[in-house]
PDB file of N, CA and C in Angstrom:
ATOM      1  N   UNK A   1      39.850  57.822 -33.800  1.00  0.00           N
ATOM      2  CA  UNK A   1      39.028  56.637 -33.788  1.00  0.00           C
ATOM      3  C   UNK A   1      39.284  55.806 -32.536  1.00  0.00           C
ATOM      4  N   UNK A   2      40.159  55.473 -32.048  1.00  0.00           N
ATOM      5  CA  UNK A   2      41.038  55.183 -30.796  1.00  0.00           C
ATOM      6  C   UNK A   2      39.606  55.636 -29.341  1.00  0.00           C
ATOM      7  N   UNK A   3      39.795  56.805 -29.295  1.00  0.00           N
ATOM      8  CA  UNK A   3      39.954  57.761 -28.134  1.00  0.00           C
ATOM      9  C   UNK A   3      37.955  57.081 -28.878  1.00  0.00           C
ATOM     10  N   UNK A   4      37.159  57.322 -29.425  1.00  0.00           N
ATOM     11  CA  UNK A   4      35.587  56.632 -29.664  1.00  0.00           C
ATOM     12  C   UNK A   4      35.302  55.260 -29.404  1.00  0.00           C
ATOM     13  N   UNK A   5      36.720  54.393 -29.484  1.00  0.00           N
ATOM     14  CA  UNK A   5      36.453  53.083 -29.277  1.00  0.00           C
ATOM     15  C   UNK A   5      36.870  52.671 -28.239  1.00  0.00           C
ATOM     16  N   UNK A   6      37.762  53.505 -27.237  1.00  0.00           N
ATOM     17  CA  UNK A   6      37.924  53.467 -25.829  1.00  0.00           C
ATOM     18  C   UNK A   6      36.725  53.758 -24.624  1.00  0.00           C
ATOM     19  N   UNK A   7      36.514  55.112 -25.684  1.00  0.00           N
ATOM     20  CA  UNK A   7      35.265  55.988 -24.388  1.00  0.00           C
ATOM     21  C   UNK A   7      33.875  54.619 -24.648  1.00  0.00           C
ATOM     22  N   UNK A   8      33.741  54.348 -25.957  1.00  0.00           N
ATOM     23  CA  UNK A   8      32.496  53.636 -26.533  1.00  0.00           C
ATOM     24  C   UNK A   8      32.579  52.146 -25.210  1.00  0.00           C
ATOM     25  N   UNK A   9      33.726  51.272 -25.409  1.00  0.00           N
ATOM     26  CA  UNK A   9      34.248  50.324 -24.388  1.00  0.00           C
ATOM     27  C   UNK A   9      33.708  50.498 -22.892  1.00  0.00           C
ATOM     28  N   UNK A  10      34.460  52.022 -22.619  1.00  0.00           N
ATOM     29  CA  UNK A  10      34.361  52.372 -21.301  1.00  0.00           C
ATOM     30  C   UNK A  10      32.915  52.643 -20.552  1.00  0.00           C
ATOM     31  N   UNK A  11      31.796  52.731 -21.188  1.00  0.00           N
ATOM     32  CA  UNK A  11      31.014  53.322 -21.396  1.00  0.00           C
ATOM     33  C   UNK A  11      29.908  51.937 -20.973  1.00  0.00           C
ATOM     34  N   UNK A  12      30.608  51.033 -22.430  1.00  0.00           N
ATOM     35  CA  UNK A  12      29.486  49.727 -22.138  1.00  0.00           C
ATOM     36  C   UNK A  12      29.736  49.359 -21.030  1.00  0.00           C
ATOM     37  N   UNK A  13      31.459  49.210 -20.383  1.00  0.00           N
ATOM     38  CA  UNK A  13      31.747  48.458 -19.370  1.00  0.00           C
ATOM     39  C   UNK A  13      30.418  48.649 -17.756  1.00  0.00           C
ATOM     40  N   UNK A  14      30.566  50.526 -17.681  1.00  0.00           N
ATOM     41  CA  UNK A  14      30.267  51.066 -16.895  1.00  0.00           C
ATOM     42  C   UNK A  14      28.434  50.691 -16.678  1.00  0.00           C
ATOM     43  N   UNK A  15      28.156  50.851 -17.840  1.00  0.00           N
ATOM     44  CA  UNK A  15      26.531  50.157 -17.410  1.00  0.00           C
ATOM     45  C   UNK A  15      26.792  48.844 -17.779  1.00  0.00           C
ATOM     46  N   UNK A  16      27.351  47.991 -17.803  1.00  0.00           N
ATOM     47  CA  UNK A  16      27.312  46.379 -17.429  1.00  0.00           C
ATOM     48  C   UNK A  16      27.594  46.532 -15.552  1.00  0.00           C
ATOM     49  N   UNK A  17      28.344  47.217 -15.495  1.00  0.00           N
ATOM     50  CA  UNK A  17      28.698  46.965 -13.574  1.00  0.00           C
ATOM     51  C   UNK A  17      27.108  47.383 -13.206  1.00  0.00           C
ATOM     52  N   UNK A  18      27.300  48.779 -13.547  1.00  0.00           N
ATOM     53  CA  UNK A  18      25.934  49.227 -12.709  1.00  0.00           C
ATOM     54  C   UNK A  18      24.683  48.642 -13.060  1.00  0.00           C
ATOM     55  N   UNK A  19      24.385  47.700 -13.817  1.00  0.00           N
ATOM     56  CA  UNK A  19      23.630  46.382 -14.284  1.00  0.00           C
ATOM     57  C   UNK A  19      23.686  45.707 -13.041  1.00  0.00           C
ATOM     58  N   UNK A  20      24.550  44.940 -12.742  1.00  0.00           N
ATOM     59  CA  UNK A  20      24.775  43.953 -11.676  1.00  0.00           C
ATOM     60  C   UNK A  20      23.788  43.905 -10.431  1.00  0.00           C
ATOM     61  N   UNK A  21      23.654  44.950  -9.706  1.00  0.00           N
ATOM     62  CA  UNK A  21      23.245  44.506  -8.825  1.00  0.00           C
ATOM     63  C   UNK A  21      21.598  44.549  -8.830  1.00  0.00           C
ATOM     64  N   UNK A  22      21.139  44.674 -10.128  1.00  0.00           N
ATOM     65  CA  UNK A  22      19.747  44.221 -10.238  1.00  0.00           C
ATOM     66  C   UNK A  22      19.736  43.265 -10.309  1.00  0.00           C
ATOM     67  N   UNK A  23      20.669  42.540 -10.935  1.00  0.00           N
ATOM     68  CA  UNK A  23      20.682  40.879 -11.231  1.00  0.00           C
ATOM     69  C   UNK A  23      21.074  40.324  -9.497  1.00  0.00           C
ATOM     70  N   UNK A  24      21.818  41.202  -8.846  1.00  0.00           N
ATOM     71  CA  UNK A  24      22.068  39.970  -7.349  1.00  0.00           C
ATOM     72  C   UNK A  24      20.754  39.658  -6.887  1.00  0.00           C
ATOM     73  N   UNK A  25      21.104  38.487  -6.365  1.00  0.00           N
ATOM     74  CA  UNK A  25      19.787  38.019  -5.114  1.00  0.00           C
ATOM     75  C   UNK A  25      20.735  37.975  -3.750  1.00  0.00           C
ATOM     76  N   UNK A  26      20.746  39.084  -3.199  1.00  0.00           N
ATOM     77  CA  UNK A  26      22.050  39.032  -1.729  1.00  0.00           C
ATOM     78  C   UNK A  26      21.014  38.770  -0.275  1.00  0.00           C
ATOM     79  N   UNK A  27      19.549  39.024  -0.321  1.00  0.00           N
ATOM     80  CA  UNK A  27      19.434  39.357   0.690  1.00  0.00           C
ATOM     81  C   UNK A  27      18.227  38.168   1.184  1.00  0.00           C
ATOM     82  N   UNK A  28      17.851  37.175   1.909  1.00  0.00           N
ATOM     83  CA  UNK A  28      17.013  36.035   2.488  1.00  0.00           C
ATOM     84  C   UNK A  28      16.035  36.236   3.073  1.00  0.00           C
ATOM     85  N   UNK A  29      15.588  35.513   3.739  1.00  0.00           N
ATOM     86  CA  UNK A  29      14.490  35.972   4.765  1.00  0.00           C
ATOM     87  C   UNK A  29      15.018  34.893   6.073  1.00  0.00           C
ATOM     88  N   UNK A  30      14.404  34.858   7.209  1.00  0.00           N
ATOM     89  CA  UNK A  30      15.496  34.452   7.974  1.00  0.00           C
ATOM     90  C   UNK A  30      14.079  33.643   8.555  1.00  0.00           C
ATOM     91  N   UNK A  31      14.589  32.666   8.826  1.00  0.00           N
ATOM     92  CA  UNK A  31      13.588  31.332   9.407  1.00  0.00           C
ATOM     93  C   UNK A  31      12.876  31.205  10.655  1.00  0.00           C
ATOM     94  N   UNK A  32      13.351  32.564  11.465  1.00  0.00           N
ATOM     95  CA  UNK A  32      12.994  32.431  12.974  1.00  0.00           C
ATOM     96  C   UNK A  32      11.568  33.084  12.935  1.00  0.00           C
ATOM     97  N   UNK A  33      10.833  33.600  11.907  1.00  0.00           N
ATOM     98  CA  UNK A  33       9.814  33.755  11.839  1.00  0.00           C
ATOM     99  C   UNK A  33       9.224  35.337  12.629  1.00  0.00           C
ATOM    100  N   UNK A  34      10.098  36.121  13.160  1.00  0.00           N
ATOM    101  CA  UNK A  34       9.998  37.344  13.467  1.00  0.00           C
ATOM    102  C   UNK A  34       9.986  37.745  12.023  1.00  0.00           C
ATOM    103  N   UNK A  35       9.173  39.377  11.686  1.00  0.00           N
ATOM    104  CA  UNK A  35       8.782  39.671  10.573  1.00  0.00           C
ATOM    105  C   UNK A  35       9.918  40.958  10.782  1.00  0.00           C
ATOM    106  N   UNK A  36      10.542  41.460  11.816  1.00  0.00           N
ATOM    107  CA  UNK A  36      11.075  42.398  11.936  1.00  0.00           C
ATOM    108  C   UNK A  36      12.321  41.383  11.775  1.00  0.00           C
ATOM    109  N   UNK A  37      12.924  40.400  11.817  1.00  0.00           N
ATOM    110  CA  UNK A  37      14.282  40.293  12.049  1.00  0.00           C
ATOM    111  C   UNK A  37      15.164  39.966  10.707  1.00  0.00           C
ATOM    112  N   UNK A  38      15.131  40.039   9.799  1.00  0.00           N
ATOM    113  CA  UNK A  38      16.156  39.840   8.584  1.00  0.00           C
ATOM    114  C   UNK A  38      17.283  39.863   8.368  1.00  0.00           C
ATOM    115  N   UNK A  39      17.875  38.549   7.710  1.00  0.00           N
ATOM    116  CA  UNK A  39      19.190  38.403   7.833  1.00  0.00           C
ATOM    117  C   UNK A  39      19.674  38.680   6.049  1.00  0.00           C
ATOM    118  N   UNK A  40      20.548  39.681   6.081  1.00  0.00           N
ATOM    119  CA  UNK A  40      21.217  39.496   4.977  1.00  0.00           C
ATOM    120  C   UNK A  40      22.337  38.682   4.410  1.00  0.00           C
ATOM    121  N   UNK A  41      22.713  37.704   3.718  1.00  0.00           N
ATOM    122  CA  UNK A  41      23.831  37.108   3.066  1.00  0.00           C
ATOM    123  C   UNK A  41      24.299  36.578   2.161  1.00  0.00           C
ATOM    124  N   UNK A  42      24.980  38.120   1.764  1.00  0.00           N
ATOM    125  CA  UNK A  42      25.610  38.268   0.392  1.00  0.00           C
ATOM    126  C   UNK A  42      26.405  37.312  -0.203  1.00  0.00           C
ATOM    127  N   UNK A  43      26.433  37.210  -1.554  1.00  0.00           N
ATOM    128  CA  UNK A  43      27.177  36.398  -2.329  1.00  0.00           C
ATOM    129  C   UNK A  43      28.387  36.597  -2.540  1.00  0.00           C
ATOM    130  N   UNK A  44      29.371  35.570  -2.804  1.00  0.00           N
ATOM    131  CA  UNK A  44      30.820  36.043  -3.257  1.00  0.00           C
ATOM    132  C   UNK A  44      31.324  37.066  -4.366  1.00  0.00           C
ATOM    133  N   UNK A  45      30.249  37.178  -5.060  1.00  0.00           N
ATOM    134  CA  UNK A  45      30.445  38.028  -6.082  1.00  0.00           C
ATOM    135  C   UNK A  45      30.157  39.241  -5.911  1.00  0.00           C
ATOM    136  N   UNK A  46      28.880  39.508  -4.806  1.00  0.00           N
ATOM    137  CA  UNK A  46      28.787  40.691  -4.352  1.00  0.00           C
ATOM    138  C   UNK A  46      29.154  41.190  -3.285  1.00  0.00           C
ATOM    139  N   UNK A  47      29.748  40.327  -2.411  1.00  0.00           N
ATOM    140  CA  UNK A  47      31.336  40.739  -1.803  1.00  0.00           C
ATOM    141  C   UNK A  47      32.543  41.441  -2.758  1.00  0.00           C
ATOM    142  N   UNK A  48      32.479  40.654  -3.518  1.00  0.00           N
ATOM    143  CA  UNK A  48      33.946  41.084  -4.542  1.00  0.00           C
ATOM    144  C   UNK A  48      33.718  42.567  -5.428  1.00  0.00           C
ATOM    145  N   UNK A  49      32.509  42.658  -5.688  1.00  0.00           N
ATOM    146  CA  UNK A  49      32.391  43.888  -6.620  1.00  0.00           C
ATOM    147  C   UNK A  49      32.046  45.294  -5.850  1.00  0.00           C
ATOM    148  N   UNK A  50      32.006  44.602  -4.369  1.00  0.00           N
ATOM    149  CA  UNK A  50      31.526  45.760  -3.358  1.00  0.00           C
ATOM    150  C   UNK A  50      33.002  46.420  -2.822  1.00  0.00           C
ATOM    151  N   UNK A  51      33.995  45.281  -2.783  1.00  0.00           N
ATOM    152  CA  UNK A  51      35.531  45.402  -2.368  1.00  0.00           C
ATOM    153  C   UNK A  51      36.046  46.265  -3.659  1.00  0.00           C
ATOM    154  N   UNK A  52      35.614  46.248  -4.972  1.00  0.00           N
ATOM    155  CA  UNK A  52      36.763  46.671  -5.616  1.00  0.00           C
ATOM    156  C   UNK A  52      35.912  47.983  -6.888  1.00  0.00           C
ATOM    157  N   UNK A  53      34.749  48.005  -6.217  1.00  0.00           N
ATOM    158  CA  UNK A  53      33.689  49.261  -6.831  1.00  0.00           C
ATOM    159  C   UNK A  53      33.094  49.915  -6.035  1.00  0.00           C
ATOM    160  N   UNK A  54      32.667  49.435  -5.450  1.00  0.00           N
ATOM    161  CA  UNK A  54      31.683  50.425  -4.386  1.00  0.00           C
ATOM    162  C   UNK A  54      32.310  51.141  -2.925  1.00  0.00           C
ATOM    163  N   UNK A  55      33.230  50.420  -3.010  1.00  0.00           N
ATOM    164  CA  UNK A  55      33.922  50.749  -1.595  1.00  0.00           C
ATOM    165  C   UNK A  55      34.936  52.133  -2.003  1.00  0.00           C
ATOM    166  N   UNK A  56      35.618  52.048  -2.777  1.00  0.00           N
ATOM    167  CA  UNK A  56      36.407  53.387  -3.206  1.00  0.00           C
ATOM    168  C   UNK A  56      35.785  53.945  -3.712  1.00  0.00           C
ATOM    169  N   UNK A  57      34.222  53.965  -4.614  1.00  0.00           N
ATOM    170  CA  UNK A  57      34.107  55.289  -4.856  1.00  0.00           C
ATOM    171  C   UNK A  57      32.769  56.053  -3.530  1.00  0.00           C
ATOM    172  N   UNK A  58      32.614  54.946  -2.477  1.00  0.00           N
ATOM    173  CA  UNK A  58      32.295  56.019  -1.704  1.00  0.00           C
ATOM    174  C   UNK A  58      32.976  56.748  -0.851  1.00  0.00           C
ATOM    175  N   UNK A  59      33.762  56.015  -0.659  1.00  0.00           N
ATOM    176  CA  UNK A  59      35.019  56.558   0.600  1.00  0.00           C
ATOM    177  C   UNK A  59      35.563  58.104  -0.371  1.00  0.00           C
ATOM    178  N   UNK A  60      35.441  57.857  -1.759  1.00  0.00           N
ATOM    179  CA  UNK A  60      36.155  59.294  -2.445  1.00  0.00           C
ATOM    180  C   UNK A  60      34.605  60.186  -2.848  1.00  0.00           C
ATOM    181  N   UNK A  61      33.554  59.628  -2.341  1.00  0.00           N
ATOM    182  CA  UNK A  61      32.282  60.306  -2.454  1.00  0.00           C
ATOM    183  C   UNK A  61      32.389  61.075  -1.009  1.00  0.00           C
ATOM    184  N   UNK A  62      32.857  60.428   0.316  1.00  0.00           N
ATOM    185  CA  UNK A  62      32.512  61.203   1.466  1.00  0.00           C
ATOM    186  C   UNK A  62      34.081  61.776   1.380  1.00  0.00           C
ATOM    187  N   UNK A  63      34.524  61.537   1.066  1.00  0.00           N
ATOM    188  CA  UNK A  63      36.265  62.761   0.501  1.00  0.00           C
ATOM    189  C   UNK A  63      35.744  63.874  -0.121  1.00  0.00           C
ATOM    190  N   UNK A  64      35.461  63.911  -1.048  1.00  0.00           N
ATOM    191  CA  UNK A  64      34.583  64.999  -2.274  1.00  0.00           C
ATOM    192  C   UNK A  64      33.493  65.789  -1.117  1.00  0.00           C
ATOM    193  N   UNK A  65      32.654  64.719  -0.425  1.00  0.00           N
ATOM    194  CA  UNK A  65      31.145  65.690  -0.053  1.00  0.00           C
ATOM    195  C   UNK A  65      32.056  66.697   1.493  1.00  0.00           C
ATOM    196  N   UNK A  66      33.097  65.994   2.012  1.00  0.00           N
ATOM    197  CA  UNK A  66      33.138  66.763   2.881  1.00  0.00           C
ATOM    198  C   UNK A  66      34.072  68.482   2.372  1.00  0.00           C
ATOM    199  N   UNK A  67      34.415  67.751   1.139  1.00  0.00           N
ATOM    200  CA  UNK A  67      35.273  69.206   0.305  1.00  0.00           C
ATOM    201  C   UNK A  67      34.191  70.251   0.178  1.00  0.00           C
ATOM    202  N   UNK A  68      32.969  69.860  -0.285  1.00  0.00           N
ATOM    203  CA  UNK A  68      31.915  70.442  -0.820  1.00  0.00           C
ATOM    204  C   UNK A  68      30.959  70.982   0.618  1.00  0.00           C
ATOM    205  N   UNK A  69      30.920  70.101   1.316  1.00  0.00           N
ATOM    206  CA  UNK A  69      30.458  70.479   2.554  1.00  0.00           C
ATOM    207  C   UNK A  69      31.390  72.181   3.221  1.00  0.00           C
ATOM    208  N   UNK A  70      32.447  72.055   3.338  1.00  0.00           N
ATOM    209  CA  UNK A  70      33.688  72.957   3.570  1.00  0.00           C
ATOM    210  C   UNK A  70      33.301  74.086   2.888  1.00  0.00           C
ATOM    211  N   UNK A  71      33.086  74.140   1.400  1.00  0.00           N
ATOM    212  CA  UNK A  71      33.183  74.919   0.594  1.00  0.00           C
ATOM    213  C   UNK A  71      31.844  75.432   0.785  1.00  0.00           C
ATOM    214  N   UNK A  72      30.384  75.160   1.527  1.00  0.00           N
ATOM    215  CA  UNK A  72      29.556  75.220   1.056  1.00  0.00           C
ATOM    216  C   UNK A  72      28.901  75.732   2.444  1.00  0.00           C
ATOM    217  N   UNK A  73      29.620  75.825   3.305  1.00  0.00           N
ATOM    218  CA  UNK A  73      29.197  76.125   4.892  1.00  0.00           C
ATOM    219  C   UNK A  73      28.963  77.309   4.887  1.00  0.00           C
ATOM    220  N   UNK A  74      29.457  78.456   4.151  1.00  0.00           N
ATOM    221  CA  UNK A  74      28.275  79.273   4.556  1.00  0.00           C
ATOM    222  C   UNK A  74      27.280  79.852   4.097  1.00  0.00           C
ATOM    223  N   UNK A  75      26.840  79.400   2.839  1.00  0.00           N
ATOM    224  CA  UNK A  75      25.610  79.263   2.709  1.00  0.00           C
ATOM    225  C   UNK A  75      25.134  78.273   3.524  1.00  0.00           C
ATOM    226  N   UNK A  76      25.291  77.075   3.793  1.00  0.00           N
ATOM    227  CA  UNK A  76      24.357  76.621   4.771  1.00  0.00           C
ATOM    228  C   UNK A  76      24.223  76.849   6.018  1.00  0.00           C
ATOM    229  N   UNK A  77      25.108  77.810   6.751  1.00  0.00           N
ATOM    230  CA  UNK A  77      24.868  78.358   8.119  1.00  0.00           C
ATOM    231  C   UNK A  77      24.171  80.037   7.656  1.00  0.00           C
ATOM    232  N   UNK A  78      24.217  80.664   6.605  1.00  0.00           N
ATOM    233  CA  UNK A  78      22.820  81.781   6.452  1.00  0.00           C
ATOM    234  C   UNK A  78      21.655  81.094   6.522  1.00  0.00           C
ATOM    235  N   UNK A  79      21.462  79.628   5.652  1.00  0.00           N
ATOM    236  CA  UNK A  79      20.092  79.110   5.638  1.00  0.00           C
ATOM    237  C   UNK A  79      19.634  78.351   7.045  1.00  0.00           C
ATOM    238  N   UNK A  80      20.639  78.229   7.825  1.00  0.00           N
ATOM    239  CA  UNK A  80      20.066  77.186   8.864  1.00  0.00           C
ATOM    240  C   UNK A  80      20.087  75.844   8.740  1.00  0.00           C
ATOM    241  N   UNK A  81      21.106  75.145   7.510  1.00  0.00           N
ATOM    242  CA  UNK A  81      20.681  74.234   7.221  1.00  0.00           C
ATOM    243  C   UNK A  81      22.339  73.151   7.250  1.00  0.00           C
ATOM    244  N   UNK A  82      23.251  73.510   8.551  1.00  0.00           N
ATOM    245  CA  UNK A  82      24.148  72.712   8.507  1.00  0.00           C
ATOM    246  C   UNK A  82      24.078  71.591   8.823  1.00  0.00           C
ATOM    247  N   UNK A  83      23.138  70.803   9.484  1.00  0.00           N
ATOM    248  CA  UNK A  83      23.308  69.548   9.728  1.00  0.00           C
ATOM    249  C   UNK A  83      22.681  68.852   8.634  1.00  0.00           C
ATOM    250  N   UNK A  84      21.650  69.087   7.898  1.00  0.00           N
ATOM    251  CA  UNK A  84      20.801  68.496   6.722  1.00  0.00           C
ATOM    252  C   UNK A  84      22.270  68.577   5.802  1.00  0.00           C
ATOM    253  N   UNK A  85      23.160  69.555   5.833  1.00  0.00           N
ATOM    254  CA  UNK A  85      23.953  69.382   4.720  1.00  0.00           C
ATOM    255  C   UNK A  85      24.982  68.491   4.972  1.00  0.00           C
ATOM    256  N   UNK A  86      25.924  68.270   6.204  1.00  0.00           N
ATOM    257  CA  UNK A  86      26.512  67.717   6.575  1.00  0.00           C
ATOM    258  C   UNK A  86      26.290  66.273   6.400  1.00  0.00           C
ATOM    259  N   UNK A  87      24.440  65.755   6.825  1.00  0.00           N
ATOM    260  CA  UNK A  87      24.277  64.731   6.775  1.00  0.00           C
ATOM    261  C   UNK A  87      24.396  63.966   5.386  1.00  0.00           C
ATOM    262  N   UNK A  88      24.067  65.010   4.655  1.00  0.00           N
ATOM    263  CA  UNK A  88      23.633  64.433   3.408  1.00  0.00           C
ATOM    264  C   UNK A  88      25.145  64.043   2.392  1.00  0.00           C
ATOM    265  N   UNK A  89      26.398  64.945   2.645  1.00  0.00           N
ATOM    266  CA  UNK A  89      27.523  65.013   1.964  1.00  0.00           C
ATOM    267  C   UNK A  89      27.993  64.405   2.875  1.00  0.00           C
ATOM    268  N   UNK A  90      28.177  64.738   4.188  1.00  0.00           N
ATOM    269  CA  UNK A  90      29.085  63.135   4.397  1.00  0.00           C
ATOM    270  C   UNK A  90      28.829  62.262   5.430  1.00  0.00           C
ATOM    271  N   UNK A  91      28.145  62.130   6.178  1.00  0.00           N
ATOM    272  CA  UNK A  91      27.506  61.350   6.459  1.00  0.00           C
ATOM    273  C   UNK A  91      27.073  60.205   6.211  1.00  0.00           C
ATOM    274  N   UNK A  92      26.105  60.463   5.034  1.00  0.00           N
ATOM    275  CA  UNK A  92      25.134  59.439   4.539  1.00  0.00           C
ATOM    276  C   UNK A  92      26.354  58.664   3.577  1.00  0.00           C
ATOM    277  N   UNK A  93      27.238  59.082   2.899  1.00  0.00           N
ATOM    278  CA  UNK A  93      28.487  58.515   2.226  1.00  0.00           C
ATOM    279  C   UNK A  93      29.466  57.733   2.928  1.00  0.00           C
ATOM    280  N   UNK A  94      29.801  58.350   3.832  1.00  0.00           N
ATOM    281  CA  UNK A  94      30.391  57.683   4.898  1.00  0.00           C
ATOM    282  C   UNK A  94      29.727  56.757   5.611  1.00  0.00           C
ATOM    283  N   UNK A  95      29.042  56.392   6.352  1.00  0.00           N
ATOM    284  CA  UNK A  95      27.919  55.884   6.721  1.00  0.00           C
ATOM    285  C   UNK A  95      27.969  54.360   5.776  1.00  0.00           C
ATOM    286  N   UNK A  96      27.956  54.492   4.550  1.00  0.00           N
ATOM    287  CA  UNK A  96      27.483  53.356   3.523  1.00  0.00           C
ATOM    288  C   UNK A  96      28.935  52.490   3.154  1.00  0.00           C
ATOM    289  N   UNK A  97      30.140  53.785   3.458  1.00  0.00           N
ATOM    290  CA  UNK A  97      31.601  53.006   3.198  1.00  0.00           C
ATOM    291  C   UNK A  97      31.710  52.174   4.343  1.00  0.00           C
ATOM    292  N   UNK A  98      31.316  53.124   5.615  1.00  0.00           N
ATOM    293  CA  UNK A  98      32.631  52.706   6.575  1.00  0.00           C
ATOM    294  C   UNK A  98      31.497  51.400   7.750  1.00  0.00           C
ATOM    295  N   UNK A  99      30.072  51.829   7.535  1.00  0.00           N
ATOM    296  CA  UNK A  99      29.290  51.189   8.402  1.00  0.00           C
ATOM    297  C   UNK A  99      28.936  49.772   7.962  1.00  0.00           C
ATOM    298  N   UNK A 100      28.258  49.836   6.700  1.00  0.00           N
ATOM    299  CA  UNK A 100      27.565  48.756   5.792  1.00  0.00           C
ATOM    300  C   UNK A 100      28.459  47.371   5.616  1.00  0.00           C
ATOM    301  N   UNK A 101      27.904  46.431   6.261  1.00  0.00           N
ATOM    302  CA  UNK A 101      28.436  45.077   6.014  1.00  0.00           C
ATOM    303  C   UNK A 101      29.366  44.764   4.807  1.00  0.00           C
ATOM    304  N   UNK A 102      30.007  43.907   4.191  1.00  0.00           N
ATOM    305  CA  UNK A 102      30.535  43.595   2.935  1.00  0.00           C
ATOM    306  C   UNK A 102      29.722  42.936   2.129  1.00  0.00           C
ATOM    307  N   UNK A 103      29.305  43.592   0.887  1.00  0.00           N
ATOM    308  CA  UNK A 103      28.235  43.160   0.131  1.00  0.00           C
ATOM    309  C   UNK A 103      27.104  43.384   0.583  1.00  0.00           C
ATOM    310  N   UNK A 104      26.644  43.529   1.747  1.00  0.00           N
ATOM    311  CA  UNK A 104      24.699  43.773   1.654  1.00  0.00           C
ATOM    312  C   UNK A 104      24.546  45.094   1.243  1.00  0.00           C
ATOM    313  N   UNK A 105      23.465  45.211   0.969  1.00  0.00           N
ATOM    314  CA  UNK A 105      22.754  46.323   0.652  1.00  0.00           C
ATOM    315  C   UNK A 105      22.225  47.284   1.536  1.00  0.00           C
ATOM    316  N   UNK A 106      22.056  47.340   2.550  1.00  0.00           N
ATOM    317  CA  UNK A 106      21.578  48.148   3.368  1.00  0.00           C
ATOM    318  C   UNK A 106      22.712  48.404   4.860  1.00  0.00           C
ATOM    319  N   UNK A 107      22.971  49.520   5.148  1.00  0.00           N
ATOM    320  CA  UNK A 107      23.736  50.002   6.064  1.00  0.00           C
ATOM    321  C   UNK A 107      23.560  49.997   7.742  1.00  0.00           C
ATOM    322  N   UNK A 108      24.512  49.553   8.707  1.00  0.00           N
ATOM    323  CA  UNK A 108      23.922  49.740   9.944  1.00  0.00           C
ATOM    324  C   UNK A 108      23.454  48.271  10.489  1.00  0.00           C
ATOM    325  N   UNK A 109      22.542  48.562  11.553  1.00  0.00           N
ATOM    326  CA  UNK A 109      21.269  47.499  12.088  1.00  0.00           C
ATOM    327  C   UNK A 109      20.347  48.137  11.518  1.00  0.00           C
ATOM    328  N   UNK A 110      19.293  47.410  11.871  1.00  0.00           N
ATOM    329  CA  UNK A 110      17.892  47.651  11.684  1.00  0.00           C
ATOM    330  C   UNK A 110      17.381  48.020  13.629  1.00  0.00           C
ATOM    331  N   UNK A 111      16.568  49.210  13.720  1.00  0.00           N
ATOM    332  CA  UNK A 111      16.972  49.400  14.990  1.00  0.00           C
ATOM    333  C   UNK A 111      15.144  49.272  15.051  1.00  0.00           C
ATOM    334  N   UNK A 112      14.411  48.912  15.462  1.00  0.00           N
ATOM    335  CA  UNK A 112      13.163  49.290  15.647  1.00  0.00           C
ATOM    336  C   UNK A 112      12.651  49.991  16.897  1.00  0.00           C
TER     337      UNK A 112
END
């Protein structure tokens, strides 16, 4: 009964987090009136849940994709398809840990 009312707990906890960031409002519109220029700025809370959720499990998402990447190279060098795979396992994971502001949502600049 234990081990049902733990997983049951663990379970609600996990879709209450991943709830959250439908509820943030992190991102503005920026006053200078360019339609291309947008400023993002995140809230303290979605600073904090980005520091202590999102940040370790991507950094152990581009840990994992580059295992899988490794493991997975040669099928994707018969298909032709090492950089699509590369990009996609670690890259794009990495990319979102190591690039992406604290708390915003979107990674990088905006490059037009």
């Amino acid at each position: 009964m234990k081990l049902f009312r733990s997983t049951a707990a663990a379970l609600a906890l996990t879709t209450g987090l991943l709830a959250l960031p439908a509820y943030a409002d992190v991102a503005q519109q920026n006053t200078s009136g360019d339609p291309f220029y947008t400023v993002e700025a995140p809230k303290a809370y979605s600073m904090i849940a980005d520091v202590v959720i999102a940040r370790p499990f991507l950094i152990a998402a581009t840990v994992i994709g580059a295992g899988v990447f490794v493991v997975t190279l040669p099928f994707s060098a018969a298909s032709g398809s090492i950089g699509e795979a590369g990009h996609a396992l670690v890259v794009e994971p990495g990319k979102e840990a190591f690039v992406r502001c604290l708390g915003c949502t979107t990674s990088g600049y905006k490059k037009n």
